[in-house]
C-alpha atoms as a PDB file:
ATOM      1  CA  UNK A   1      28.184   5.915  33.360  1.00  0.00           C
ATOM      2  CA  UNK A   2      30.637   5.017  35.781  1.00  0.00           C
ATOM      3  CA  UNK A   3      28.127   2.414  37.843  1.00  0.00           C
ATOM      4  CA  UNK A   4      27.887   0.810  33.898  1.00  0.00           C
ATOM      5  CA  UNK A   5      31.597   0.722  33.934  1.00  0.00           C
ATOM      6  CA  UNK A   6      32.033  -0.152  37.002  1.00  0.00           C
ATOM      7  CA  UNK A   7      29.822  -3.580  36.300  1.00  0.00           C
ATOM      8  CA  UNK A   8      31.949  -3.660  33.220  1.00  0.00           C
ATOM      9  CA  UNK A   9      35.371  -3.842  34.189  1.00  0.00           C
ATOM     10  CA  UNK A  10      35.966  -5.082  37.541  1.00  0.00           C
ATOM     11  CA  UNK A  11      39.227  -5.092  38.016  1.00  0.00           C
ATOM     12  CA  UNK A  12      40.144  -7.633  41.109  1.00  0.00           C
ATOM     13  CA  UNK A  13      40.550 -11.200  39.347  1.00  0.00           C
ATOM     14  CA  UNK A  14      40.698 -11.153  35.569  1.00  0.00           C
ATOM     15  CA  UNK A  15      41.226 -15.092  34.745  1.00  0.00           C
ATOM     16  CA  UNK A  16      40.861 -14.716  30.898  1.00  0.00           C
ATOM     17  CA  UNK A  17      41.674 -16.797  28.366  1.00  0.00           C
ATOM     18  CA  UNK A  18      42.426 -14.131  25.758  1.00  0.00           C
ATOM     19  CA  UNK A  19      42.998 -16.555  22.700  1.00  0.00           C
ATOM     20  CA  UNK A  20      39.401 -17.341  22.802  1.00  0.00           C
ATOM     21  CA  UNK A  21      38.537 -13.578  22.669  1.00  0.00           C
ATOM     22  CA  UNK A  22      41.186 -12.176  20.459  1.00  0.00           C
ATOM     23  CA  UNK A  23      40.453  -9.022  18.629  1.00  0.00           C
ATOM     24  CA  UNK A  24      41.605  -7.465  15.260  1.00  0.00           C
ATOM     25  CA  UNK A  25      43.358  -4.038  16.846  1.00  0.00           C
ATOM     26  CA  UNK A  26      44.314  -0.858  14.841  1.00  0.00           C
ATOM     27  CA  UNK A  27      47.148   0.518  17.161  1.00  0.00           C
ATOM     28  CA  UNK A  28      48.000   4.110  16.251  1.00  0.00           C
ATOM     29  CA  UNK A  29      49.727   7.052  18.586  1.00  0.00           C
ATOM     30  CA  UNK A  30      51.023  10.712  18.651  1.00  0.00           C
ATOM     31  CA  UNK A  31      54.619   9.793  19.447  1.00  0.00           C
ATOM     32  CA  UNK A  32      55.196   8.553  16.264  1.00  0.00           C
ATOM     33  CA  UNK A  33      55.958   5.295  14.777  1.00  0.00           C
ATOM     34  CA  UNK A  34      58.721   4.093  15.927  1.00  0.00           C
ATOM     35  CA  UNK A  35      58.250   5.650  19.819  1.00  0.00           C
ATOM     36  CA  UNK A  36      58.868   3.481  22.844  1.00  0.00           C
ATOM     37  CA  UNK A  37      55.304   3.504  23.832  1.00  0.00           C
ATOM     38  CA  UNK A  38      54.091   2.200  20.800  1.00  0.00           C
ATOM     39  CA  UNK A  39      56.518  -0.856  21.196  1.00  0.00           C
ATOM     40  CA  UNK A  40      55.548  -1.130  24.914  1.00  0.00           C
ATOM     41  CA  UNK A  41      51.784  -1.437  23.652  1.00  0.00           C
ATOM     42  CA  UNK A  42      52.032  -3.736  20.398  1.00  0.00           C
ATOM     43  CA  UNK A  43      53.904  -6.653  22.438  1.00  0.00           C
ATOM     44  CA  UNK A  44      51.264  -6.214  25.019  1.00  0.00           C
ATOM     45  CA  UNK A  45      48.500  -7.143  22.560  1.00  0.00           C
ATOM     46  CA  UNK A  46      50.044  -9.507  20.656  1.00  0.00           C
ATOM     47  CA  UNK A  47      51.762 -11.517  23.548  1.00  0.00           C
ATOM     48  CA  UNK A  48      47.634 -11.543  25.149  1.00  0.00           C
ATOM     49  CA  UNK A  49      46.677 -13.122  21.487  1.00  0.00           C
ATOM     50  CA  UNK A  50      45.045 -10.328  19.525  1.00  0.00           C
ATOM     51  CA  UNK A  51      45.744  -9.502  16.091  1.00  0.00           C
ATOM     52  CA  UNK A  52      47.909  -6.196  15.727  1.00  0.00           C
ATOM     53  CA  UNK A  53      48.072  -3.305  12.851  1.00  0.00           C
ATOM     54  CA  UNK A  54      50.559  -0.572  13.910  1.00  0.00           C
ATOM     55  CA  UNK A  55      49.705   2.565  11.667  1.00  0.00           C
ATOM     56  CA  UNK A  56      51.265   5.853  13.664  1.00  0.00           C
ATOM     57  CA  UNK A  57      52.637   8.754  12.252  1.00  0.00           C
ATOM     58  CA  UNK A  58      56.185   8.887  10.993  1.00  0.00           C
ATOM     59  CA  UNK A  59      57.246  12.130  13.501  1.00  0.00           C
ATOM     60  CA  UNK A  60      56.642  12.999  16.649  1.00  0.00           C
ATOM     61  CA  UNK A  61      52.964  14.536  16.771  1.00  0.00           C
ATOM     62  CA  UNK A  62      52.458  15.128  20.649  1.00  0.00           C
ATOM     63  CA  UNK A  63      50.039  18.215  20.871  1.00  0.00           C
ATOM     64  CA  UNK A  64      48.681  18.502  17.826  1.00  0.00           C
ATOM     65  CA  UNK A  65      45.039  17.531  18.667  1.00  0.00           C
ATOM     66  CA  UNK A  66      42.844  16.265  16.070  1.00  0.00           C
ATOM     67  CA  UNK A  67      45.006  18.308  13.150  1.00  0.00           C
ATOM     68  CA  UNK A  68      44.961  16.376   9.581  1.00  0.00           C
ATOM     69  CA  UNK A  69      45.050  17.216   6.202  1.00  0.00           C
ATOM     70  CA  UNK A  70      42.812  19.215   4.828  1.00  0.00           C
ATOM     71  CA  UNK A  71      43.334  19.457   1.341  1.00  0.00           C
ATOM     72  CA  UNK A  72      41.914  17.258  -1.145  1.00  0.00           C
ATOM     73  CA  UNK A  73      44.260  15.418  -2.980  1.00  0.00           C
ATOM     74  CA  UNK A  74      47.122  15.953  -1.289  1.00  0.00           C
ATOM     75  CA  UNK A  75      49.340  12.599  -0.820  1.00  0.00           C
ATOM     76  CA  UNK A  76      50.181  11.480   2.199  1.00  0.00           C
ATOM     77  CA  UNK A  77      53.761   8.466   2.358  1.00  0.00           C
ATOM     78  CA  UNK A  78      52.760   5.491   3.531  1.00  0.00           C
ATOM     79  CA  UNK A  79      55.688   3.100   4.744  1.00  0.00           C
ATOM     80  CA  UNK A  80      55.936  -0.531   6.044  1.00  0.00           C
ATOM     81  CA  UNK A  81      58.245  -0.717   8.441  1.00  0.00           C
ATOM     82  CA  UNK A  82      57.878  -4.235   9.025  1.00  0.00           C
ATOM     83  CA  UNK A  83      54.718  -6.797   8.333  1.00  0.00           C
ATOM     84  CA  UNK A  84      51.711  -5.413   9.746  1.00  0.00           C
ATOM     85  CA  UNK A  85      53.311  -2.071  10.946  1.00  0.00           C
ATOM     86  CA  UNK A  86      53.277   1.307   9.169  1.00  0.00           C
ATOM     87  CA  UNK A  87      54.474   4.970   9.527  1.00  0.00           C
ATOM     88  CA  UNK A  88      52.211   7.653   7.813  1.00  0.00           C
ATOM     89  CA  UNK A  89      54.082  10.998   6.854  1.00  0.00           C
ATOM     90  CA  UNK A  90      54.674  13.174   4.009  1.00  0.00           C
ATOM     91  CA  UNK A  91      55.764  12.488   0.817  1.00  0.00           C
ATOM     92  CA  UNK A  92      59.162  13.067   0.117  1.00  0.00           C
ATOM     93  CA  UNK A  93      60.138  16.813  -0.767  1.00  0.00           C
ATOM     94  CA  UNK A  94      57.207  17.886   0.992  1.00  0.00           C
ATOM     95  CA  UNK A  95      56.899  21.860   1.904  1.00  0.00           C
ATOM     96  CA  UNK A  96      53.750  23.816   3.795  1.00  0.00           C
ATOM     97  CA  UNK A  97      52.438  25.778   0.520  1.00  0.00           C
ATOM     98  CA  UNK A  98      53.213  29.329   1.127  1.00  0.00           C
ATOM     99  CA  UNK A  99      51.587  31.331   3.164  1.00  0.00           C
ATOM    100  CA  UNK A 100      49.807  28.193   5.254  1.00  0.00           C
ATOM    101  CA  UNK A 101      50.069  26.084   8.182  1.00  0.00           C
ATOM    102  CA  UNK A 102      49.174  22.806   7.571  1.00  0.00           C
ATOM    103  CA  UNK A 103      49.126  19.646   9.215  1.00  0.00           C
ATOM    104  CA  UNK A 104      50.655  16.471   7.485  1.00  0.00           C
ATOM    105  CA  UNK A 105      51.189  12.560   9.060  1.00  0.00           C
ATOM    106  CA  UNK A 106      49.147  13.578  12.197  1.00  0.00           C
ATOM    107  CA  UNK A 107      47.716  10.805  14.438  1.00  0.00           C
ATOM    108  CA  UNK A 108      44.301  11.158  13.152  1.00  0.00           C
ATOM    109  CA  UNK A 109      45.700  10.835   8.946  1.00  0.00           C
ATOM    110  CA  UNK A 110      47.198   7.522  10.338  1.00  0.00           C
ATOM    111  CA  UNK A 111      43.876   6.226  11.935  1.00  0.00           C
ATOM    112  CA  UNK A 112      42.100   7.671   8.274  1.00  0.00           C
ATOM    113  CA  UNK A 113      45.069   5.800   6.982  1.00  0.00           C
ATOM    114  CA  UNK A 114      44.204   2.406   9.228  1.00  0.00           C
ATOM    115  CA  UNK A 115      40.667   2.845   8.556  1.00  0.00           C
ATOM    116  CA  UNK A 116      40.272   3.709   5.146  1.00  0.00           C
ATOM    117  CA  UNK A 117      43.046   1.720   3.150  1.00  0.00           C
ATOM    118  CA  UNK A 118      45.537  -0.310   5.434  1.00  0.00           C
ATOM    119  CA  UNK A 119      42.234  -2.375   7.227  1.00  0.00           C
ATOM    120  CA  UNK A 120      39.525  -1.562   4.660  1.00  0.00           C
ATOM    121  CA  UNK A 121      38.983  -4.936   4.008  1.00  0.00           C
ATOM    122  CA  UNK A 122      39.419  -6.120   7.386  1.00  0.00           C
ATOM    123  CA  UNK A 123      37.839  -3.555   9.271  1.00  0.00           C
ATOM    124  CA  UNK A 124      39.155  -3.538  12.840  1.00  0.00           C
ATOM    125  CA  UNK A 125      37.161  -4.546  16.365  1.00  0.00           C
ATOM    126  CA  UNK A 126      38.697  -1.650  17.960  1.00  0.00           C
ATOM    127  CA  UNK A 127      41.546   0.895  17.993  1.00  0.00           C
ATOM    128  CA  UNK A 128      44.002   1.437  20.599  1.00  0.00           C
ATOM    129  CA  UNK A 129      45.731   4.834  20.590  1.00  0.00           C
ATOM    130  CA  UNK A 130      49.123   4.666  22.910  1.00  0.00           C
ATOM    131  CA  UNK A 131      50.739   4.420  25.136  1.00  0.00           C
ATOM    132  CA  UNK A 132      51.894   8.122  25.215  1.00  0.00           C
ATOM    133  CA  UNK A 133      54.793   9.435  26.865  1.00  0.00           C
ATOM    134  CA  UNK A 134      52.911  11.594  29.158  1.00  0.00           C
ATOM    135  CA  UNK A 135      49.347  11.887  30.867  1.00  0.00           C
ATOM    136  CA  UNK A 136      46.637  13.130  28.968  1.00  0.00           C
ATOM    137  CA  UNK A 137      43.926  14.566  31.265  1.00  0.00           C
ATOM    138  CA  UNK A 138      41.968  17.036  32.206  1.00  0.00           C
ATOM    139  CA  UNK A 139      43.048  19.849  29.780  1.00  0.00           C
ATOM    140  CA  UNK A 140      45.766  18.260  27.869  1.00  0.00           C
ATOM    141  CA  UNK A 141      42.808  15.722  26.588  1.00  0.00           C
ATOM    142  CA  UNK A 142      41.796  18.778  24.373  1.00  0.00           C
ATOM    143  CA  UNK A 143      45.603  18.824  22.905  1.00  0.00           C
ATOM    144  CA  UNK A 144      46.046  15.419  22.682  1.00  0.00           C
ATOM    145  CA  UNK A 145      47.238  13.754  19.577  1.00  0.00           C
ATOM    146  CA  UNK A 146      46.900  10.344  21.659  1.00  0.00           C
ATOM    147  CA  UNK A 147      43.077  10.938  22.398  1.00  0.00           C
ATOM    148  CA  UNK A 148      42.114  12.942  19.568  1.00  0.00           C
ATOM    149  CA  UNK A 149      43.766   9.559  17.848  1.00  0.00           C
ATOM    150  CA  UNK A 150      40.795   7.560  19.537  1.00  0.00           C
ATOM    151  CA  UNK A 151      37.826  10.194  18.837  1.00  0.00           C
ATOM    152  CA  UNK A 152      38.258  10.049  14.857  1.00  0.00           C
ATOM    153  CA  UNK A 153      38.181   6.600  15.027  1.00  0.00           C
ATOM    154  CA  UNK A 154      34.627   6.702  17.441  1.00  0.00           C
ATOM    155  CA  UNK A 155      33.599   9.329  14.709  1.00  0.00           C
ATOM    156  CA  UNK A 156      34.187   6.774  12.378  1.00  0.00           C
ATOM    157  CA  UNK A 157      32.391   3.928  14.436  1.00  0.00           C
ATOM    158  CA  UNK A 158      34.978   2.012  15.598  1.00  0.00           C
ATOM    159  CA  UNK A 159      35.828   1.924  19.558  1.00  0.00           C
ATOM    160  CA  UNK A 160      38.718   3.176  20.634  1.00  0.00           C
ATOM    161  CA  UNK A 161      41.173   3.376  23.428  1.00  0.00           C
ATOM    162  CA  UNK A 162      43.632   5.901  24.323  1.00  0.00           C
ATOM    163  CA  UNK A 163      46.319   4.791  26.909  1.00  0.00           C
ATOM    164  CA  UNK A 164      48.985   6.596  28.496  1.00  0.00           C
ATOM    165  CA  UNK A 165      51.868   6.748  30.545  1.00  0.00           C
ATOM    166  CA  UNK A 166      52.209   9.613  33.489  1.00  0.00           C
ATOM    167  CA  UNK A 167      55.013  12.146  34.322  1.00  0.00           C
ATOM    168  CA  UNK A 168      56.628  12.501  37.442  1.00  0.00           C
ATOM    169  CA  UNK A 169      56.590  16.120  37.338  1.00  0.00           C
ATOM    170  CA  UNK A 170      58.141  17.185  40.044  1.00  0.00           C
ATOM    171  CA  UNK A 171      61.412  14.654  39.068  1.00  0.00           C
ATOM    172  CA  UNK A 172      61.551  15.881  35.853  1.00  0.00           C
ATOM    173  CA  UNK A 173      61.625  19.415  37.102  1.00  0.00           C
ATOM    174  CA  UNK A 174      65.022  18.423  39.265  1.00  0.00           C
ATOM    175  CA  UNK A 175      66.454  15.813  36.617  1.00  0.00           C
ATOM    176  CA  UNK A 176      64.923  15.542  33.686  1.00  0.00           C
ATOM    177  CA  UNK A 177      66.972  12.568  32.348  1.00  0.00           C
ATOM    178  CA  UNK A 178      65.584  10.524  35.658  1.00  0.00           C
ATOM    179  CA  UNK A 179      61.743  11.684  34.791  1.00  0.00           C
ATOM    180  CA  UNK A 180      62.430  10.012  31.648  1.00  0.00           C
ATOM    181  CA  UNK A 181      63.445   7.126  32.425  1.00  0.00           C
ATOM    182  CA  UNK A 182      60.929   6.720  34.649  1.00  0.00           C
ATOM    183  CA  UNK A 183      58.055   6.954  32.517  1.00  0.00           C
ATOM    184  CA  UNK A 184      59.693   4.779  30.096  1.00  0.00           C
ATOM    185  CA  UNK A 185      60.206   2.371  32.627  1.00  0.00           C
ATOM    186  CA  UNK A 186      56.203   2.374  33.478  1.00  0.00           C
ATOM    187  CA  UNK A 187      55.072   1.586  29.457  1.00  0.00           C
ATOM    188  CA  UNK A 188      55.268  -2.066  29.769  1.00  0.00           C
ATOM    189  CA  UNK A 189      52.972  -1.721  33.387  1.00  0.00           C
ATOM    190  CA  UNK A 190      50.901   0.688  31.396  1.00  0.00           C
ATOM    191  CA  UNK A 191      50.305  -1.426  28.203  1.00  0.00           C
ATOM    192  CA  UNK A 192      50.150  -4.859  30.516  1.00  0.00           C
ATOM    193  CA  UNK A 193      47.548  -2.565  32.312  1.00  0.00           C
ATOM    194  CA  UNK A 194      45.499  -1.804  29.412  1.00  0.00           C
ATOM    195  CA  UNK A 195      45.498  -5.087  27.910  1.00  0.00           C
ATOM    196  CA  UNK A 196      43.845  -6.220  30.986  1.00  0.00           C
ATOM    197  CA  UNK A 197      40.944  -3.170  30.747  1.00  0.00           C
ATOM    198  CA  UNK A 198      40.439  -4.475  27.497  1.00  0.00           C
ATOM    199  CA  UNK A 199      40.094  -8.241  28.234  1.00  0.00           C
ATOM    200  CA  UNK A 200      37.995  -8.057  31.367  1.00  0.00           C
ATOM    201  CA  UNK A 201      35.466  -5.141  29.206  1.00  0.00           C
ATOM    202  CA  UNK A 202      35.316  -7.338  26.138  1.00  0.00           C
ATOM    203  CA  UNK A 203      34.704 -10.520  28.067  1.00  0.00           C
ATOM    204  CA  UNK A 204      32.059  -8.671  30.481  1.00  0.00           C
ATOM    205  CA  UNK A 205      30.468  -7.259  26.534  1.00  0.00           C
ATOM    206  CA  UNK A 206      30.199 -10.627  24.954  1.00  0.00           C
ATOM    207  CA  UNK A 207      28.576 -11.979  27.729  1.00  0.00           C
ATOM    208  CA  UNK A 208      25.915  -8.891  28.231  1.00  0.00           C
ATOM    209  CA  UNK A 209      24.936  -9.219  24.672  1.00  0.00           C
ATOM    210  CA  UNK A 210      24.578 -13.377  24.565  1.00  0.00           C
ATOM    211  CA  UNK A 211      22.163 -12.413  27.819  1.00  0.00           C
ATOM    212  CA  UNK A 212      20.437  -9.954  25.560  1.00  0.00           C
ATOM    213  CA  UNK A 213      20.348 -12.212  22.566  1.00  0.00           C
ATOM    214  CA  UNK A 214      18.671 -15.234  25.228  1.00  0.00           C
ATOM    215  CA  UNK A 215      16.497 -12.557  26.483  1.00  0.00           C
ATOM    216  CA  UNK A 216      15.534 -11.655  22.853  1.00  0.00           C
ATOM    217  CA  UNK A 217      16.536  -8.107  23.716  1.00  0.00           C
ATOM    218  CA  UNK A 218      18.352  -5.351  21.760  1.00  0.00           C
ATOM    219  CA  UNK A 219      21.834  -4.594  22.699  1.00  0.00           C
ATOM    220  CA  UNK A 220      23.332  -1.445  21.551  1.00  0.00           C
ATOM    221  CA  UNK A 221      27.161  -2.920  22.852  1.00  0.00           C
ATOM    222  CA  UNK A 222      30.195  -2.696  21.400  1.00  0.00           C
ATOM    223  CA  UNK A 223      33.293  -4.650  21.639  1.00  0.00           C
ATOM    224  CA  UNK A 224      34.201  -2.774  25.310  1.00  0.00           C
ATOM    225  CA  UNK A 225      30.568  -3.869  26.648  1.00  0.00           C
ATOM    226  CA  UNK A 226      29.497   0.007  26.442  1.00  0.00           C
ATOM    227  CA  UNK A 227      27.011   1.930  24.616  1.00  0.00           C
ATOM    228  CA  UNK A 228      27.184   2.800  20.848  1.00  0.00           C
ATOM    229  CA  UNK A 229      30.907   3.713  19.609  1.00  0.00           C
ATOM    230  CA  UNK A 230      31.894   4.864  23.345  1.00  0.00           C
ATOM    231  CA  UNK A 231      35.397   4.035  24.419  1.00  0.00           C
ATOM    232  CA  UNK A 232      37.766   4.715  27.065  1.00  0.00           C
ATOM    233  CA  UNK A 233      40.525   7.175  28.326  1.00  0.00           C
ATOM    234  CA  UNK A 234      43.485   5.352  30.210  1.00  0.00           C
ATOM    235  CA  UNK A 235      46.335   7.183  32.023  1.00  0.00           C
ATOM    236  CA  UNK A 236      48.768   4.978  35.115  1.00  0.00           C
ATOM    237  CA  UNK A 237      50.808   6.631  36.899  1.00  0.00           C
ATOM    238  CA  UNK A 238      55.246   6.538  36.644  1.00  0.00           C
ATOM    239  CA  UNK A 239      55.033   4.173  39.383  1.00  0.00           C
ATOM    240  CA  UNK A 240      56.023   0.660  40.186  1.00  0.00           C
ATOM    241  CA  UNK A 241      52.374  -1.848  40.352  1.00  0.00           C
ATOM    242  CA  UNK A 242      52.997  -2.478  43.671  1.00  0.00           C
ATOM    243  CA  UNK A 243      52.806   1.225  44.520  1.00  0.00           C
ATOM    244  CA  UNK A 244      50.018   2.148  42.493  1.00  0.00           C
ATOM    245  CA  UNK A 245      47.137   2.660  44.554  1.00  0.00           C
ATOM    246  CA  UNK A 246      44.558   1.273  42.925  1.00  0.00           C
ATOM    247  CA  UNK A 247      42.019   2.578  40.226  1.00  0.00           C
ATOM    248  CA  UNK A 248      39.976   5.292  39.925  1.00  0.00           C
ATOM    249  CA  UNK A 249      36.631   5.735  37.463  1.00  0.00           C
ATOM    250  CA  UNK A 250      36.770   9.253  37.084  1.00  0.00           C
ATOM    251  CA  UNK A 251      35.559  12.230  34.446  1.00  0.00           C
ATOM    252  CA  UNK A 252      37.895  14.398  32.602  1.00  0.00           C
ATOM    253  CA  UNK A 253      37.791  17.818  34.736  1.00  0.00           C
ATOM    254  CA  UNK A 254      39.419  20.844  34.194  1.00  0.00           C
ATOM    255  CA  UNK A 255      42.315  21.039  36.690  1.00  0.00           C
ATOM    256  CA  UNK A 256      45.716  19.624  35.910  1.00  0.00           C
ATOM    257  CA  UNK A 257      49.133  19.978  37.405  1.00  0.00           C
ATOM    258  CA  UNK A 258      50.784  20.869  33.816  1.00  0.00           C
ATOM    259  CA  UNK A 259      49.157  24.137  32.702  1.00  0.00           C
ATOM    260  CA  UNK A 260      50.704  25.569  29.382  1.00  0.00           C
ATOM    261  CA  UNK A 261      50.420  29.850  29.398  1.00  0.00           C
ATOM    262  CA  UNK A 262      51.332  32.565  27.021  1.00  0.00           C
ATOM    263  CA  UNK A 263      53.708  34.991  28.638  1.00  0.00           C
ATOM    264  CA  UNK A 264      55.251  38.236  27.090  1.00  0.00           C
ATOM    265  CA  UNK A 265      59.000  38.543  28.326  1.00  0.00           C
ATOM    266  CA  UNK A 266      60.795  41.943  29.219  1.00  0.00           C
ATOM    267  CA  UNK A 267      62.631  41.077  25.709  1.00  0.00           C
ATOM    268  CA  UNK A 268      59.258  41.651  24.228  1.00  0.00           C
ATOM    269  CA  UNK A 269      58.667  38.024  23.009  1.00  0.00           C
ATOM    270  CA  UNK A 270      55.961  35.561  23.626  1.00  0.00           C
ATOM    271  CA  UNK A 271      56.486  32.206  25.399  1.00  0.00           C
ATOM    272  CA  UNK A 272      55.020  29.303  26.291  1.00  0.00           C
ATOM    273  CA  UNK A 273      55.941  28.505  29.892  1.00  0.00           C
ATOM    274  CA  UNK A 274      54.496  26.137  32.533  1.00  0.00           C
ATOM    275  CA  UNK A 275      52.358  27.694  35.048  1.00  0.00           C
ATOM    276  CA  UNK A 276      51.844  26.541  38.820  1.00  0.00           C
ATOM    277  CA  UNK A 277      48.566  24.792  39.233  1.00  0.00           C
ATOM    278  CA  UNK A 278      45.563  26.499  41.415  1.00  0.00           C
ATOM    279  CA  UNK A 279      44.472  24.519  44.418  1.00  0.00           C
ATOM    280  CA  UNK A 280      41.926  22.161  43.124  1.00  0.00           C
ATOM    281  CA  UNK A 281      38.452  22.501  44.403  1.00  0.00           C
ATOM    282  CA  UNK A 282      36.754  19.167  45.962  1.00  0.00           C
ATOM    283  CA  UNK A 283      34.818  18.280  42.535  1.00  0.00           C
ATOM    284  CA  UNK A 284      38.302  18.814  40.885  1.00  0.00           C
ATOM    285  CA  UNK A 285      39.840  16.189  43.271  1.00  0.00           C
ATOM    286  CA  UNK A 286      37.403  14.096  42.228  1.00  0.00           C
ATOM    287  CA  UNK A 287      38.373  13.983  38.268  1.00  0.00           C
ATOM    288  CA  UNK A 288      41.098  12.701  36.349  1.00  0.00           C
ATOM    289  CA  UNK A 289      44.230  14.560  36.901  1.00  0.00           C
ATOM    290  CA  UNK A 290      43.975  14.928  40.563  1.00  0.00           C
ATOM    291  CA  UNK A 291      43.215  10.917  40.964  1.00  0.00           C
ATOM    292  CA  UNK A 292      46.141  10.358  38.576  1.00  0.00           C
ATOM    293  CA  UNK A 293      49.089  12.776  40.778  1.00  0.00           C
ATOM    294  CA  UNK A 294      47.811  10.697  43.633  1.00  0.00           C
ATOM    295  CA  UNK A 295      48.972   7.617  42.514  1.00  0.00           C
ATOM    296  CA  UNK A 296      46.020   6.220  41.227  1.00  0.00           C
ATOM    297  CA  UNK A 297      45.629   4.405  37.751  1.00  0.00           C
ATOM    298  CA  UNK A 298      42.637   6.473  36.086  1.00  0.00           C
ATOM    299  CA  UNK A 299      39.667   4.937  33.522  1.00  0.00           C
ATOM    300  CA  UNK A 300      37.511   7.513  32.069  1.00  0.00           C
ATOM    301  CA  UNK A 301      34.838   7.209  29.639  1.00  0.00           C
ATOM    302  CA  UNK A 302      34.388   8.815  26.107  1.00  0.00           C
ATOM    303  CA  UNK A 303      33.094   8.943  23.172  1.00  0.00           C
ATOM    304  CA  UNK A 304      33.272  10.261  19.633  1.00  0.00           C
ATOM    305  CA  UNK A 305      29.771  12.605  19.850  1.00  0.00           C
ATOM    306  CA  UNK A 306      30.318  16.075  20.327  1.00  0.00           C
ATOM    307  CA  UNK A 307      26.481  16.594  21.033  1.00  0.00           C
ATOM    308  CA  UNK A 308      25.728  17.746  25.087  1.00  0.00           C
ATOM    309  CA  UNK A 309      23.272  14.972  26.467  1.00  0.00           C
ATOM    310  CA  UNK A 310      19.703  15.520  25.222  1.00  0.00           C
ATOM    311  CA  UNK A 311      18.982  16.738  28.618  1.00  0.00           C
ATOM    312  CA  UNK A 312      21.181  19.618  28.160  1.00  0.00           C
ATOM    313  CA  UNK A 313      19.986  20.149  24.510  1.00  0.00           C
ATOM    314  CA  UNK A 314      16.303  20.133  26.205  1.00  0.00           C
ATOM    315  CA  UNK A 315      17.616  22.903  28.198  1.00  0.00           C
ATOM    316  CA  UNK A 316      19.241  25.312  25.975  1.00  0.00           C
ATOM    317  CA  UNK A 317      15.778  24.888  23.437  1.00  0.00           C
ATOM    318  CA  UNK A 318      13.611  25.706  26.370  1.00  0.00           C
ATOM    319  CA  UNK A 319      16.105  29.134  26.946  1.00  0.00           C
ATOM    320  CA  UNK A 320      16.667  30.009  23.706  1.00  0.00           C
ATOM    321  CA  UNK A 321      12.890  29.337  22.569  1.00  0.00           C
ATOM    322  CA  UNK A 322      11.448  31.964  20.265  1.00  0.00           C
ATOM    323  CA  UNK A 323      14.916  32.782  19.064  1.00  0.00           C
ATOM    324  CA  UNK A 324      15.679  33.911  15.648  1.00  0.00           C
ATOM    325  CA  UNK A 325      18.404  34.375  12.847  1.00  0.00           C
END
């Protein structure tokens, strides 16, 4: 996969005329709909020529994952903040019913939002899910509103992109208010970065399937050039571009600098803490987080199919052969 997007986005001279290539974009996040990164990522798009839907949620929604409501019927406030831009929440007067946690005005009820009623009629080319304050790799993709944002929308066959913005971790840890500011100050790099992923992929896409179409072959390419409803996982690093060191194709793995633990205090109560990370092993320097901490703007494939490739499905039916309920 990464020799196919390798071939696919090659990132040294982009030379695009985007006008000629513009896309209809649902742009959706976890930071909510009004967030900086958000911003950062709608004048990207439009400013390179594509047509732009904002529909985020109306909080703040970082870590909630793929959460959404769950209960049929239940109505969900839909706002418009400005032409073409929306914030998805709850209604007004809105309280959990007893006894229940539930999840309202997540990132994924504003793509079902996007998809279902806001662009119905207009169904989008793809959907970009960012930029989010904050990496998401390695195992903060599985708590990530931002990608989780891009997988319903794969699982509803539209391509998607999640972007997002890196933490300087070890500023934040001495000054908080300066590892702020300094991701905020890398969104427009991030969502200037993006844009050009997505040019350079659809570009290299139209032109794979014309060959196909010459060749009187089948294409199974979407708007990103890749297979089926596959899309892409984005995260720069808080850096200047001229510091960045370049980019990196690599998988999501399963080592990351920010590592979230349960811990029991001597006052008897719980807490969530940050843990230090474990010495990552050389296949774990070779994945996402480990590529991203070392300065290096990171492109990793997706997509919205929970299925293990048929050669691991192959696999567990030869071991579990004979079994029975």
């Amino acid at each position: 996969m990464n020799k196919l997007l390798t071939g696919v986005i090659a990132m040294a001279s982009v030379g695009l005329s985007m006008h000629a290539n513009a896309l209809n974009i649902l742009l959706t996040n976890d930071d909510g709909c009004r967030a900086p990164g958000i911003d950062a990522m709608y004048r990207a798009l439009t400013a390179a020529g594509h047509k732009v839907t904002l529909v985020g949620p109306l909080n703040d929604s970082s870590g909630i994952s793929a959460a959404s409501v769950v209960v049929p019927g239940q109505a969900l406030a839909v706002t418009e903040l400005a032409p073409g831009k929306f914030c998805v929440g709850p209604p007004e007067g809105y309280t959990p019913p007893a006894g229940k946690t539930s999840a309202i005005g997540t990132p994924v009820d504003a793509v079902n939002v996007g998809l279902d009623v806001i662009l119905k009629d207009s169904p989008p080319d793809l959907v970009v899910s960012g930029t989010n304050f904050g990496e998401n790799v390695g195992p903060l993709t599985q708590m990530s509103g931002t990608l989780n944002a891009a997988v319903r929308a794969m699982f509803k066959g539209v391509p998607a992109v999640a972007v997002s913005t890196a933490i300087d971790m070890d500023l934040i840890i001495r000054d908080q208010q300066a590892g702020y500011r300094k991701t905020l100050g890398a969104m427009d790099d991030t969502a200037r970065f993006a844009v050009k992923v997505i040019e350079q992929a659809s570009l290299a896409g139209t032109e794979a399937k014309q060959a196909c179409t010459k060749n009187k072959h089948q294409c199974d390419l979407n708007v990103l050039g890749l297979p089926g409803i596959s899309g892409l996982n984005l995260n720069y690093p808080p850096l200047k571009p001229e510091e960045v060191k370049g980019v990196s194709f690599a998988p999501i793995g399963n080592w990351d600098r920010v590592n979230f633990t349960s811990q029991r205090g001597a006052d008897g109560v719980v807490h969530v803490n940050l843990a230090p990370p474990s010495t990552p092993t050389d296949a774990q320097q070779k994945a996402d987080a480990y590529q991203l901490w070392q300065g290096h703007a990171v492109i990793t494939v997706i997509d919205g199919n929970m299925t293990a490739p048929q050669a691991m499905q192959d696999q567990a039916k030869k071991m579990l052969r004979g079994i029975k309920p």
